[in-house]
N, C-alpha and C. Protein backbone atom coordinates (compact mmCIF):
# COMPACT_ATOMS: atom_id res chain seq x y z
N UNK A 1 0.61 1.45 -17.34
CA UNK A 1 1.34 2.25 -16.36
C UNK A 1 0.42 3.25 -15.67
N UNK A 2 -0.45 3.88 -16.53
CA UNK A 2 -1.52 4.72 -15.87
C UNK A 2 -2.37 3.96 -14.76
N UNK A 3 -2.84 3.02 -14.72
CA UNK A 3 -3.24 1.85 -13.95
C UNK A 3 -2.86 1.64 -12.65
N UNK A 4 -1.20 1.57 -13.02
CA UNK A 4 -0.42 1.16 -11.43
C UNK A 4 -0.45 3.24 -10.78
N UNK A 5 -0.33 4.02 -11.61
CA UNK A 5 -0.26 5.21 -10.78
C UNK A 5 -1.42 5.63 -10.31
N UNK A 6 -2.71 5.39 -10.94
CA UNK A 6 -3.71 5.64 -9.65
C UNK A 6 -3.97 4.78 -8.80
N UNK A 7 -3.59 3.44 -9.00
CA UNK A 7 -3.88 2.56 -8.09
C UNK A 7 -3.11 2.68 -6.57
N UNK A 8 -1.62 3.53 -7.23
CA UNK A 8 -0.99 3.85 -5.93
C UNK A 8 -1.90 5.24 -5.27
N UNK A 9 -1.84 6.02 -6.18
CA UNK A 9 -3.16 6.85 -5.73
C UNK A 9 -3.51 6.51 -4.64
N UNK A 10 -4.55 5.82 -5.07
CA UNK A 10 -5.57 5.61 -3.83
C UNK A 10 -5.32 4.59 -3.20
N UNK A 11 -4.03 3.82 -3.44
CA UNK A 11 -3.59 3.28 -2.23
C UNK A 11 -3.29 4.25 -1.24
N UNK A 12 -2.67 5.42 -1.22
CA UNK A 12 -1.76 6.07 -0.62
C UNK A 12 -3.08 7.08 0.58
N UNK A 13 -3.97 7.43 -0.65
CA UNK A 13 -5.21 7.86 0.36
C UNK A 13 -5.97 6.82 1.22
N UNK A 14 -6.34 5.52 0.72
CA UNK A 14 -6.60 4.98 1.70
C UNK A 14 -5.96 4.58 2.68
N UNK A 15 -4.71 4.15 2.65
CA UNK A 15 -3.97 2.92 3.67
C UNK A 15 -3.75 5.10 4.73
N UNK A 16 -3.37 6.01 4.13
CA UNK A 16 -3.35 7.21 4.81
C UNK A 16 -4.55 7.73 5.87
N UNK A 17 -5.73 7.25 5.10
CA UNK A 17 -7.59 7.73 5.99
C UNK A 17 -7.33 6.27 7.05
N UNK A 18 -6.61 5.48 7.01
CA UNK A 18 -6.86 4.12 7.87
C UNK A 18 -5.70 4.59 8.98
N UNK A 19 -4.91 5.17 8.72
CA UNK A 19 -3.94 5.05 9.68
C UNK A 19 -3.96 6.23 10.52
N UNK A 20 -5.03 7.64 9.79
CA UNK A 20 -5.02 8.10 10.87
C UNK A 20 -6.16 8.17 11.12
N UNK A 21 -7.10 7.47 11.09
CA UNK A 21 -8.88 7.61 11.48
C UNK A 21 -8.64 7.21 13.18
N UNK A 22 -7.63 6.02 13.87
CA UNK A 22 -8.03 6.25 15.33
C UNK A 22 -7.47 7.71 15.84
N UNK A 23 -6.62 8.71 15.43
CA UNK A 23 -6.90 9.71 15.73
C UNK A 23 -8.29 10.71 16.68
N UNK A 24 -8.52 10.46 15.51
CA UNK A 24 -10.42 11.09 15.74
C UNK A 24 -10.74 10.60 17.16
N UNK A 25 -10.37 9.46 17.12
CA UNK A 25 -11.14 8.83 19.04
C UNK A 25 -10.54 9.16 19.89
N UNK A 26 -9.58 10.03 19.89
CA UNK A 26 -8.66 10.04 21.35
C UNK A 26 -8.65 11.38 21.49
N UNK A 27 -9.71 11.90 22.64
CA UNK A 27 -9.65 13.23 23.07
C UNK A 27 -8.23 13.69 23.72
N UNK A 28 -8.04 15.42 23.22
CA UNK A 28 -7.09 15.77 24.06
C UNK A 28 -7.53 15.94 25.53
N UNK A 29 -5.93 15.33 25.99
CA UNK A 29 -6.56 15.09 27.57
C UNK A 29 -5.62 15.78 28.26
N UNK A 30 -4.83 16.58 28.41
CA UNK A 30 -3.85 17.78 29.20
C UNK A 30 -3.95 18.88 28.00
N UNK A 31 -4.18 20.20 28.88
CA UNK A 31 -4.11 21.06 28.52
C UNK A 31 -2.80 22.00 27.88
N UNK A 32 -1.94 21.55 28.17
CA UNK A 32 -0.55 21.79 28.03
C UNK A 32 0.16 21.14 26.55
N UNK A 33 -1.07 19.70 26.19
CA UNK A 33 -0.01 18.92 25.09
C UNK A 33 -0.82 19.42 24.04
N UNK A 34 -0.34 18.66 22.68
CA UNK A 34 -0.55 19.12 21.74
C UNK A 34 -1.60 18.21 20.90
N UNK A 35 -2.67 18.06 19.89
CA UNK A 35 -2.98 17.10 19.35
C UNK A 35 -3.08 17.64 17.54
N UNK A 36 -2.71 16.85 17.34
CA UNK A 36 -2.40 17.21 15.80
C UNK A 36 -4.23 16.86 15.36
N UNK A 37 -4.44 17.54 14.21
CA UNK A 37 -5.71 17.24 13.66
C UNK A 37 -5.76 16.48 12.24
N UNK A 38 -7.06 15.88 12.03
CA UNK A 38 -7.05 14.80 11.13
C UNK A 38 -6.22 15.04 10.05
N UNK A 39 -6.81 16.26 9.32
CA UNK A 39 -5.96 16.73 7.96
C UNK A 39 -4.59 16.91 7.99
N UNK A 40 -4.07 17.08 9.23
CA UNK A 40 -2.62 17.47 9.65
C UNK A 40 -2.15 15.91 9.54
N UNK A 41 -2.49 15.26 10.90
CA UNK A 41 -1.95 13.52 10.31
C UNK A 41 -2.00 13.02 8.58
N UNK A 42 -3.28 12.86 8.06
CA UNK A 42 -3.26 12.61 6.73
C UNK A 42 -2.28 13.16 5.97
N UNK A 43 -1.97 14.23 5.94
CA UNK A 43 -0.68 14.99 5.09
C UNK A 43 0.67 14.53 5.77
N UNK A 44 0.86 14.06 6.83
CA UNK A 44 1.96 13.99 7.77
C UNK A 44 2.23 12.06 6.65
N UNK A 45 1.01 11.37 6.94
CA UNK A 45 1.23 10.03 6.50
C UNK A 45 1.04 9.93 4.90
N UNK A 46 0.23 10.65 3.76
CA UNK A 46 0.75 11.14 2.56
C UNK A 46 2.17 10.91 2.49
N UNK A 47 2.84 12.26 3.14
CA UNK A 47 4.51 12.39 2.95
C UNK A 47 4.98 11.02 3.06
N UNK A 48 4.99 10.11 3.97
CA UNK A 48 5.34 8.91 4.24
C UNK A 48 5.09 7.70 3.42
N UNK A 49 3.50 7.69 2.93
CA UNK A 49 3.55 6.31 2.51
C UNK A 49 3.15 6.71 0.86
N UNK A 50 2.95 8.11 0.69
CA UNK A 50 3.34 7.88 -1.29
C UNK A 50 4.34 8.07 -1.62
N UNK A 51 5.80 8.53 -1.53
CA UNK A 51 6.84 7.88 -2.41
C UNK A 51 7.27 6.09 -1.77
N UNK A 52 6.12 5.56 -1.10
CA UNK A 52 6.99 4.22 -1.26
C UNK A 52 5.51 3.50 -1.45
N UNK A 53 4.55 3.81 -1.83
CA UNK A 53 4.04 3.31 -3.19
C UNK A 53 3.93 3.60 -4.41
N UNK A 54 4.62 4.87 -4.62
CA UNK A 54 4.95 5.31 -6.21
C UNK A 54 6.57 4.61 -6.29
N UNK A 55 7.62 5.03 -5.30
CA UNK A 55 9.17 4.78 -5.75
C UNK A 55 9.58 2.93 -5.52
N UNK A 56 8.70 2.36 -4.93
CA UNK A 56 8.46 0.84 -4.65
C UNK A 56 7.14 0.44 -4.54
N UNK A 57 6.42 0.67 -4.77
CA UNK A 57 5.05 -0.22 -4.81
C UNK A 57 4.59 -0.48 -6.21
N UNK A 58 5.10 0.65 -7.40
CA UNK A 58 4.33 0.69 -8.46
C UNK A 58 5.77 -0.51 -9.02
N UNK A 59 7.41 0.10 -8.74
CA UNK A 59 7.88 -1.24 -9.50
C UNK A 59 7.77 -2.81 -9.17
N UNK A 60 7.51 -2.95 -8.02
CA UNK A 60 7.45 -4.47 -7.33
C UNK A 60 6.12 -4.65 -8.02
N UNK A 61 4.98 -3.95 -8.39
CA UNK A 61 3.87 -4.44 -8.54
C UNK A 61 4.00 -5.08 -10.22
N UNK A 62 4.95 -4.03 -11.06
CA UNK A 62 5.71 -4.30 -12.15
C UNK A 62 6.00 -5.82 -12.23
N UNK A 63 6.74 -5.74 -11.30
CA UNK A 63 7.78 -6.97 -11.37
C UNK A 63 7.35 -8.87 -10.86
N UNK A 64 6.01 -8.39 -10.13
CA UNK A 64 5.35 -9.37 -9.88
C UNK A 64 4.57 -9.53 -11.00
N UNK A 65 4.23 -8.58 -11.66
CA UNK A 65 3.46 -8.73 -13.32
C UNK A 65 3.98 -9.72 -13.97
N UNK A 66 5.48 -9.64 -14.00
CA UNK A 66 6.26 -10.30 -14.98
C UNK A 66 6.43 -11.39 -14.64
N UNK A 67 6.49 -11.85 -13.11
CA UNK A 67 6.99 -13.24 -12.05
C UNK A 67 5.89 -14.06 -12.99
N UNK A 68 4.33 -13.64 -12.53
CA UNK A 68 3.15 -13.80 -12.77
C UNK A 68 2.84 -14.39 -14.03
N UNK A 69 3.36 -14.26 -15.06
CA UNK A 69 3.11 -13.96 -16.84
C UNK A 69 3.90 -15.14 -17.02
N UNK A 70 4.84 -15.47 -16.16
CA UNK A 70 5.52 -16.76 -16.22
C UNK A 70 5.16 -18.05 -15.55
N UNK A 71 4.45 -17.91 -14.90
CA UNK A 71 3.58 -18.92 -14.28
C UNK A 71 2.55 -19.50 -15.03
N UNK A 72 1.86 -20.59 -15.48
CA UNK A 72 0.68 -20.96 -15.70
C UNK A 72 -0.09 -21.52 -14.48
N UNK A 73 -0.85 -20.59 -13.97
CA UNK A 73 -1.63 -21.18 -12.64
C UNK A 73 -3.26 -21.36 -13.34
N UNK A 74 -3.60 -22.31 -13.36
CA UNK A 74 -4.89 -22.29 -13.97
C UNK A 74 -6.43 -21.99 -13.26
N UNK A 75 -5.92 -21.84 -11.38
CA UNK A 75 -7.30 -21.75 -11.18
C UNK A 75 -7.23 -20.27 -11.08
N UNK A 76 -8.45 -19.77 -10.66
CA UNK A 76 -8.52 -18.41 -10.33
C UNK A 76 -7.96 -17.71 -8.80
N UNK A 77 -8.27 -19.31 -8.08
CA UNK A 77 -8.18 -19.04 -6.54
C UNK A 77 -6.61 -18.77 -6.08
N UNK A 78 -5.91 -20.14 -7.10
CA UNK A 78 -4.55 -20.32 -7.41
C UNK A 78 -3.63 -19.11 -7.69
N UNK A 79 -4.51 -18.51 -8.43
CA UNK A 79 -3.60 -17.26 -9.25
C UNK A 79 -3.57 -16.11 -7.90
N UNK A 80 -4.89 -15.47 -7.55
CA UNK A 80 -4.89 -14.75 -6.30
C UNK A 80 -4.11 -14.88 -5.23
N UNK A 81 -3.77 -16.30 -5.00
CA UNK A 81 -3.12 -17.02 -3.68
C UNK A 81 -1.80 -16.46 -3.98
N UNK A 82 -1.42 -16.40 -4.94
CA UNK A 82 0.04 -16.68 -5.78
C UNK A 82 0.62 -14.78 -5.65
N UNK A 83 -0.68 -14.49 -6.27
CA UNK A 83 -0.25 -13.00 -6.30
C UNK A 83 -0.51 -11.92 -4.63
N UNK A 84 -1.15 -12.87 -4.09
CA UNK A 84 -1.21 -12.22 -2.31
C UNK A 84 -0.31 -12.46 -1.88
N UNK A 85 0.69 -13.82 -2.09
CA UNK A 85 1.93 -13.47 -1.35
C UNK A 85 3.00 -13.02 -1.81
N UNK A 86 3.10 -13.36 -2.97
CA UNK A 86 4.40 -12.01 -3.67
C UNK A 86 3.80 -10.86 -3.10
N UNK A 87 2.61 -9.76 -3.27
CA UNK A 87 2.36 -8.55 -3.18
C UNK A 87 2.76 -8.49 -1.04
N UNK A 88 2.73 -9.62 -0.22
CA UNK A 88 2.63 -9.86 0.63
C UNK A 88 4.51 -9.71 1.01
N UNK A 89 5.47 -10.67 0.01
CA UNK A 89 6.81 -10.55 0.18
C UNK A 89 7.18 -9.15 0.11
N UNK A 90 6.29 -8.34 -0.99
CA UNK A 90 7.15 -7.49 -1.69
C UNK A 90 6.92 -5.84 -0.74
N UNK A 91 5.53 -5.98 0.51
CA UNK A 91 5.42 -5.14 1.34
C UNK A 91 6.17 -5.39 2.24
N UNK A 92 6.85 -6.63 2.95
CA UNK A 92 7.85 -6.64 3.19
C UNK A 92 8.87 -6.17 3.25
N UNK A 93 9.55 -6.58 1.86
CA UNK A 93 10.67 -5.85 0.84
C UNK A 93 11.06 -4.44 1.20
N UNK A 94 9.66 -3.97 0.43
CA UNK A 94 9.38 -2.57 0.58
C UNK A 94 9.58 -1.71 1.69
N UNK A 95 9.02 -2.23 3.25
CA UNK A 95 9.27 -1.40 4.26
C UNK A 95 10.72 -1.81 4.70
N UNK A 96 11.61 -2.85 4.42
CA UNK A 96 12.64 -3.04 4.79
C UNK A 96 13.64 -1.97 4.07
N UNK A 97 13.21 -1.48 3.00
CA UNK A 97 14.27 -0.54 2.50
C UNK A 97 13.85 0.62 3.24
N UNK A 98 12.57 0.54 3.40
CA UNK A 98 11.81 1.91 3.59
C UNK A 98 12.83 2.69 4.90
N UNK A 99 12.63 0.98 5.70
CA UNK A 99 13.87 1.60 6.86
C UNK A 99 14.63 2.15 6.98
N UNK A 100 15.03 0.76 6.27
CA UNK A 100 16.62 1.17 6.19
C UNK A 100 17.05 2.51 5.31
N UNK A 101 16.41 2.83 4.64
CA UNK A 101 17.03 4.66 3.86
C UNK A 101 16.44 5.70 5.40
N UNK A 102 15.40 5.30 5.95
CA UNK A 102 15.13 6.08 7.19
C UNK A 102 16.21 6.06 7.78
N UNK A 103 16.52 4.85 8.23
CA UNK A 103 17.72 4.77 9.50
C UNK A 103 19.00 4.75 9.18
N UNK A 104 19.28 5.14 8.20
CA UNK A 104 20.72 5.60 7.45
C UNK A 104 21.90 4.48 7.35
N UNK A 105 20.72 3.33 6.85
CA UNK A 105 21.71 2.05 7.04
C UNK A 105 21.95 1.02 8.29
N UNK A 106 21.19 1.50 9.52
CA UNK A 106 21.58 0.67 10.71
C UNK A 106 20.25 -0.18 10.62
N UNK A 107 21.52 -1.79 10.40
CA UNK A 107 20.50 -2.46 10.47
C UNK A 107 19.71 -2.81 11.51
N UNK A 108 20.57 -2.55 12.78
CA UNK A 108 20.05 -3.47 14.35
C UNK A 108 19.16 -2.19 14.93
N UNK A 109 18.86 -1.17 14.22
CA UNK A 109 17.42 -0.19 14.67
C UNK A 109 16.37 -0.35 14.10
N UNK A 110 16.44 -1.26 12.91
CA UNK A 110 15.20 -1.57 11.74
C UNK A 110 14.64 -3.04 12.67
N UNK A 111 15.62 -3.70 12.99
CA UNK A 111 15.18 -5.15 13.73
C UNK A 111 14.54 -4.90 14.89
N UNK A 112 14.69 -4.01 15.60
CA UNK A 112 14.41 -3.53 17.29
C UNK A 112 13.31 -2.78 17.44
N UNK A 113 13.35 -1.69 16.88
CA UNK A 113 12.63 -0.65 15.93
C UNK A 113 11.35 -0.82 14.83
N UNK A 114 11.62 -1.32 14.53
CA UNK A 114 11.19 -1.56 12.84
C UNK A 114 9.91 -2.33 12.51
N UNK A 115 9.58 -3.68 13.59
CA UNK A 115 8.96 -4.45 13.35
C UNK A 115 7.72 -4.16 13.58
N UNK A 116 7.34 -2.99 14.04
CA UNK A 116 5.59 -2.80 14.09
C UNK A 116 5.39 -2.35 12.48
N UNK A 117 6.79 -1.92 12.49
CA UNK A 117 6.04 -0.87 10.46
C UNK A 117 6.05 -2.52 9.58
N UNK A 118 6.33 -3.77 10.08
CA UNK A 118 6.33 -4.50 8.89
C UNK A 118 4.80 -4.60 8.55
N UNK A 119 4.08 -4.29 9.43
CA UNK A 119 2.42 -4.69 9.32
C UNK A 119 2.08 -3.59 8.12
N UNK A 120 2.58 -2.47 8.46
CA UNK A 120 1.95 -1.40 7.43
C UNK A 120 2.74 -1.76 6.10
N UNK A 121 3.67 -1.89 6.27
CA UNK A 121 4.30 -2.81 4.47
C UNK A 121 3.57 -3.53 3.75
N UNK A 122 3.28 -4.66 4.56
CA UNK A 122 2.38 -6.13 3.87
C UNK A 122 0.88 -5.45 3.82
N UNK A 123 0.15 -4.45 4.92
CA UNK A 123 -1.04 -3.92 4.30
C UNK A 123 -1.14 -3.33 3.26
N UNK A 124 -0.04 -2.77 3.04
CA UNK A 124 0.06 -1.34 2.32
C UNK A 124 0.43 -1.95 0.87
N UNK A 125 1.19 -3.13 1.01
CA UNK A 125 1.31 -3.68 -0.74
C UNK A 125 -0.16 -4.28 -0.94
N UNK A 126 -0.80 -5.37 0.07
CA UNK A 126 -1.85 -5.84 -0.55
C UNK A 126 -3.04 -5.01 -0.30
N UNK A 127 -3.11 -3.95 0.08
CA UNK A 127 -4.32 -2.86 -0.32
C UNK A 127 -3.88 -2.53 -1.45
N UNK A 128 -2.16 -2.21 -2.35
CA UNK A 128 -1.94 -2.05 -3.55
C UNK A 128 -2.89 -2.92 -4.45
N UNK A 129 -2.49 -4.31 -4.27
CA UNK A 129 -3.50 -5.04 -4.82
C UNK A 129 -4.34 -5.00 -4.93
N UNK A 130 -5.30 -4.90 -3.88
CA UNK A 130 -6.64 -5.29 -3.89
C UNK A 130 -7.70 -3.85 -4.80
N UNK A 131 -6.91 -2.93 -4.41
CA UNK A 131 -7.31 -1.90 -5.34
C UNK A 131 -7.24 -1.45 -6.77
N UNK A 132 -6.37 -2.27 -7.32
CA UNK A 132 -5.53 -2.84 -8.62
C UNK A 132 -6.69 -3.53 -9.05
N UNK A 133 -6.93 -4.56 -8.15
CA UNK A 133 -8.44 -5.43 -8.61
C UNK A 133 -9.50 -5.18 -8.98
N UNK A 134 -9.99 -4.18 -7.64
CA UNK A 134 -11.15 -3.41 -7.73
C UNK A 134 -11.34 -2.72 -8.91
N UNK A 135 -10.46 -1.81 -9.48
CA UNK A 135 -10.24 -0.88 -10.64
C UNK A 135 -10.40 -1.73 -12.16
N UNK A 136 -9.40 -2.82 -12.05
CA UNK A 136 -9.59 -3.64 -13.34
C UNK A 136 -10.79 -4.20 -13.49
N UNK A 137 -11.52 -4.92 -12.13
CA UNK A 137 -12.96 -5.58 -12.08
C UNK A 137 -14.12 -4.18 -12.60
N UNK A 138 -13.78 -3.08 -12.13
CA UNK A 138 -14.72 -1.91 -12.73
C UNK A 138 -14.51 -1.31 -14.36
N UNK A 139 -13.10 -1.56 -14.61
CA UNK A 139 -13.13 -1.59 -16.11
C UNK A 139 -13.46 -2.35 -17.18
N UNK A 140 -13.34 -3.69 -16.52
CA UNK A 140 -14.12 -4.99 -16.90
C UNK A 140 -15.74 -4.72 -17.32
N UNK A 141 -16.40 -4.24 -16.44
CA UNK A 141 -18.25 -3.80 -15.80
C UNK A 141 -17.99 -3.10 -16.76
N UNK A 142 -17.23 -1.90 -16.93
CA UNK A 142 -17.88 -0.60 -17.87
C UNK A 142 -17.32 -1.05 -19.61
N UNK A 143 -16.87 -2.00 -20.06
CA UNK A 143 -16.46 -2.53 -21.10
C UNK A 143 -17.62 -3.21 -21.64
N UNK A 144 -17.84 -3.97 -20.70
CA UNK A 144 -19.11 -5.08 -21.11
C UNK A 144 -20.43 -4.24 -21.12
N UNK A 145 -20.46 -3.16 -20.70
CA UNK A 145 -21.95 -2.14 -21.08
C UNK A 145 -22.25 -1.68 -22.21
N UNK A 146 -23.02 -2.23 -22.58
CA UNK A 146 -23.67 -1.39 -24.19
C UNK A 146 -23.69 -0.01 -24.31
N UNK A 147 -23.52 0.94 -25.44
CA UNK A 147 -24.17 1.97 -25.27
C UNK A 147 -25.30 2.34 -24.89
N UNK A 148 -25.26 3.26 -24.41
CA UNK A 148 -26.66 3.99 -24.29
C UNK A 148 -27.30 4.79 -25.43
N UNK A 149 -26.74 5.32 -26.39
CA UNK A 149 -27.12 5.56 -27.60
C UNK A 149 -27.76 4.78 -28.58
């Protein structure tokens, strides 16, 4: 469980430094408007995308554990394939509720509305993943090291 909560961690900081890094490129251009600054966006998209990789990303990631554990997929490539598109359904999933608790239940503003955030769902579960990976592949490395003593 410690595992899936930093992994949302730094899901939440990265998929957050990605979404607002084009920020940075777009000079203010009227004197009159306003431009929010990096640290200001980052905290703005924080609020947004960590309770829905802690309140849905960490259980779907759960729950694909378990899909997973029931499968015998024997290759390696197989297994990845398998677990990119559940983690792929389940960002989906995920921003569809995400909406819908945004939009207070209307479904025909999530359909109209809605469909640019499905991209940040399906990134945002399989950066869950892929960082899940990264972390286990580095605990893997520091297991297999001898002491230094």
């Amino acid at each position: 469980m410690l595992h899936k909560f930093i992994v949302a961690l730094l899901a939440t900081f990265i998929l957050s430094l990605w979404i607002s890094y084009p920020s940075l490129q777009v000079p203010q251009s009227d004197t009159g408007s306003y431009k929010y600054s990096f640290i200001g966006l980052m905290t703005i998209y924080i609020t947004y995308v960590g309770p829905c990789m802690f309140l849905l990303g960490i259980p779907f990631s759960m729950l694909i554990d378990r899909i997973a554990r029931r499968r015998t997929i024997s290759s390696a490539l197989g297994r990845y394939l398998f677990h990119f598109l559940l983690y792929a359904l389940a960002g989906l999933l995920a921003i569809m509720i995400f909406l819908l608790v945004l939009s207070s239940g209307d479904l025909g503003g999530i359909l109209d509305e809605g469909s640019g955030f499905i991209y940040f769902g399906v990134i945002g579960s399989l950066l869950f993943y892929h960082v899940s990976l990264l972390l286990l592949a580095i605990a893997k490395l520091f297991k297999k090291r001898p002491d230094a003593s």
